[in-house]
Protein backbone atom coordinates (compact mmCIF):
# COMPACT_ATOMS: atom_id res chain seq x y z
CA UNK A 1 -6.49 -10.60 -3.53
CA UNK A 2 -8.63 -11.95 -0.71
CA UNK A 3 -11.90 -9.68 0.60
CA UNK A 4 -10.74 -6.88 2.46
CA UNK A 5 -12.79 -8.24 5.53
CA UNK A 6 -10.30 -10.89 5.69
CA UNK A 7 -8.29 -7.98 7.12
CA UNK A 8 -10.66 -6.43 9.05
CA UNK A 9 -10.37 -9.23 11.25
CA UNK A 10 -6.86 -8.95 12.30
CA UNK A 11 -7.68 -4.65 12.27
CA UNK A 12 -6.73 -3.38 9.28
CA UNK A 13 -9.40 -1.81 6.64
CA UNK A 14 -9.18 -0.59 3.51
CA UNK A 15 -10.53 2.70 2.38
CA UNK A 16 -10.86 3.52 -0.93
CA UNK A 17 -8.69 0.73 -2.46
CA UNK A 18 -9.79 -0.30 -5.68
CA UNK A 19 -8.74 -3.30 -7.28
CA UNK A 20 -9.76 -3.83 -10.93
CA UNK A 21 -11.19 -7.00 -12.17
CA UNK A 22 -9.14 -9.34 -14.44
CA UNK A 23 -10.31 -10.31 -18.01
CA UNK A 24 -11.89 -13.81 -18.14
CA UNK A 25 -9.43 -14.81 -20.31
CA UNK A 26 -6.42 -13.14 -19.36
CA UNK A 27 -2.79 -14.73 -19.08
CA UNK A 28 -1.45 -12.96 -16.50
CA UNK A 29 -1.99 -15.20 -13.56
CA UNK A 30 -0.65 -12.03 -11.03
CA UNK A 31 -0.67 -8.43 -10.16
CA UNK A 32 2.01 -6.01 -8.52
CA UNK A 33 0.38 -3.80 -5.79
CA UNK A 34 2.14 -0.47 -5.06
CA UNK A 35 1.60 0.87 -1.99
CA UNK A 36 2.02 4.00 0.36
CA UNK A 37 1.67 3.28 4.18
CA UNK A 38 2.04 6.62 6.93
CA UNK A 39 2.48 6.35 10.07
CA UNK A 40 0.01 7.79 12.67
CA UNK A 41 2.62 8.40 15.34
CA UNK A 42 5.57 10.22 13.69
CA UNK A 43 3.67 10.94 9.53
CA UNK A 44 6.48 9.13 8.34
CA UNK A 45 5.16 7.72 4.77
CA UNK A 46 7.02 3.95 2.89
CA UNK A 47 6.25 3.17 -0.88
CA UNK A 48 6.58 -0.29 -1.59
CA UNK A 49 5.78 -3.17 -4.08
CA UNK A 50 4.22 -6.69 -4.13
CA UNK A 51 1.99 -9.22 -5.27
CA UNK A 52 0.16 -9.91 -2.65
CA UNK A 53 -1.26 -6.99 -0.90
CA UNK A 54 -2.97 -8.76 2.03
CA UNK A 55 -0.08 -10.41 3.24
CA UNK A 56 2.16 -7.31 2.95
CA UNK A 57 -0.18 -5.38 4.93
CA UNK A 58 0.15 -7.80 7.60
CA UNK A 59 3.77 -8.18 7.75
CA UNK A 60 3.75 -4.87 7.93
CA UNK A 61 1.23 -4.39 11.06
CA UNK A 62 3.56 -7.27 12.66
CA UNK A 63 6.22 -5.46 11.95
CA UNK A 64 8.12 -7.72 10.42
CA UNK A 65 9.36 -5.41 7.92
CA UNK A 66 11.77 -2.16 7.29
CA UNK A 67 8.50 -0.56 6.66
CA UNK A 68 6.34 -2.19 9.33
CA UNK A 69 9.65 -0.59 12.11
CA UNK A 70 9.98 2.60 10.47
CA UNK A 71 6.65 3.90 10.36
CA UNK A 72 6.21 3.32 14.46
CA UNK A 73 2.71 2.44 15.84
CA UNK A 74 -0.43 2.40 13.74
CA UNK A 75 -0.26 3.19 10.02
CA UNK A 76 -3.10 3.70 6.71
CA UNK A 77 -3.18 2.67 3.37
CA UNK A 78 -2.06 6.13 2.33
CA UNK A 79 -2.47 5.08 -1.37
CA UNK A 80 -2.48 1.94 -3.70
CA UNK A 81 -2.05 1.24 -7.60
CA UNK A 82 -2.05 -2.05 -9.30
CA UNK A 83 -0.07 -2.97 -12.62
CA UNK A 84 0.06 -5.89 -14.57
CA UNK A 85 4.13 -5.54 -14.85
CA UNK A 86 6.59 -5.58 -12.16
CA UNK A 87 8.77 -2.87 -14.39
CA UNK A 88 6.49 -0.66 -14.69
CA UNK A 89 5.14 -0.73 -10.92
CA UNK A 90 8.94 -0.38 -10.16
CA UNK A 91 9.50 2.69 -12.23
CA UNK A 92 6.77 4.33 -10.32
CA UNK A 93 7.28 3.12 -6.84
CA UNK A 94 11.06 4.87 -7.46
CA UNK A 95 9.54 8.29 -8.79
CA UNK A 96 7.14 8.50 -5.68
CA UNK A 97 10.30 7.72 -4.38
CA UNK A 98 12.12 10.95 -5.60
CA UNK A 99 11.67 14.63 -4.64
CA UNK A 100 9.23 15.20 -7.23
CA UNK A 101 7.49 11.66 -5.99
CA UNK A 102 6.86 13.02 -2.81
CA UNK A 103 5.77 16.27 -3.82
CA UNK A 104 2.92 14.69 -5.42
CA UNK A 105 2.23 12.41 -2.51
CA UNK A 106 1.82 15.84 -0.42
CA UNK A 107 -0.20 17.52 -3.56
CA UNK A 108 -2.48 14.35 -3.99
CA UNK A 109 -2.60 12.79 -0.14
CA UNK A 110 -2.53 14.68 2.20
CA UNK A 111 -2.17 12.96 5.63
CA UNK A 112 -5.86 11.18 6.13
CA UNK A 113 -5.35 9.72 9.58
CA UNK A 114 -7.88 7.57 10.86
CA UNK A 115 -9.03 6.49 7.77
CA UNK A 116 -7.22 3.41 7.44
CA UNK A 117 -5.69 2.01 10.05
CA UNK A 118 -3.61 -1.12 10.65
CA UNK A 119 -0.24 -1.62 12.98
């Protein structure tokens, strides 16, 4: 993942996003990013996966996306978790996904806006 002031440039910053270090001598050669965007204008929230977290934040803020259109105006970097396994960042994108997913997005995160902006 690139320094976040690579996307403080194009005005989007990162606020508490931690991204662990790698092993020196680990195979992987990637990480999945999950994310949670919300929208500033109508608090509409997207969960989503990737490996590159820069680059999704961007195509998001151009809205170039289902996410990037559906969360209207600016957005922050509601939440973020990195895995070393596309299954496993897939089984928890879908439960923050699911009623009880969301319930502990509004337990956890509550709506921080200003924090992070981008869009």
């Amino acid at each position: 993942m690139a320094d976040a002031t690579d996307l403080k440039s194009v005005g989007i910053y990162l606020v508490g996003v931690r991204v662990p270090p790698r092993a020196p001598n680990s195979k992987r050669t990637f990480m999945v990013y999950l994310y949670v965007l919300q929208g500033s204008v109508n608090n509409k929230r997207y969960v989503g996966i990737t490996n590159n977290l820069n680059r999704r934040l961007l195509e998001h803020k151009n809205k170039t996306t289902k996410g990037g259109q559906i969360l209207k105006g600016d957005f922050i970097l509601l939440h973020s978790e990195t895995f070393e396994d596309y299954i496993q960042a897939r089984i928890r994108e879908k439960f923050l996904k699911s009623g009880k997913g969301r319930e502990w997005l509004k337990m956890n995160k509550p709506i921080e806006l200003g924090s992070a902006l981008g869009g």
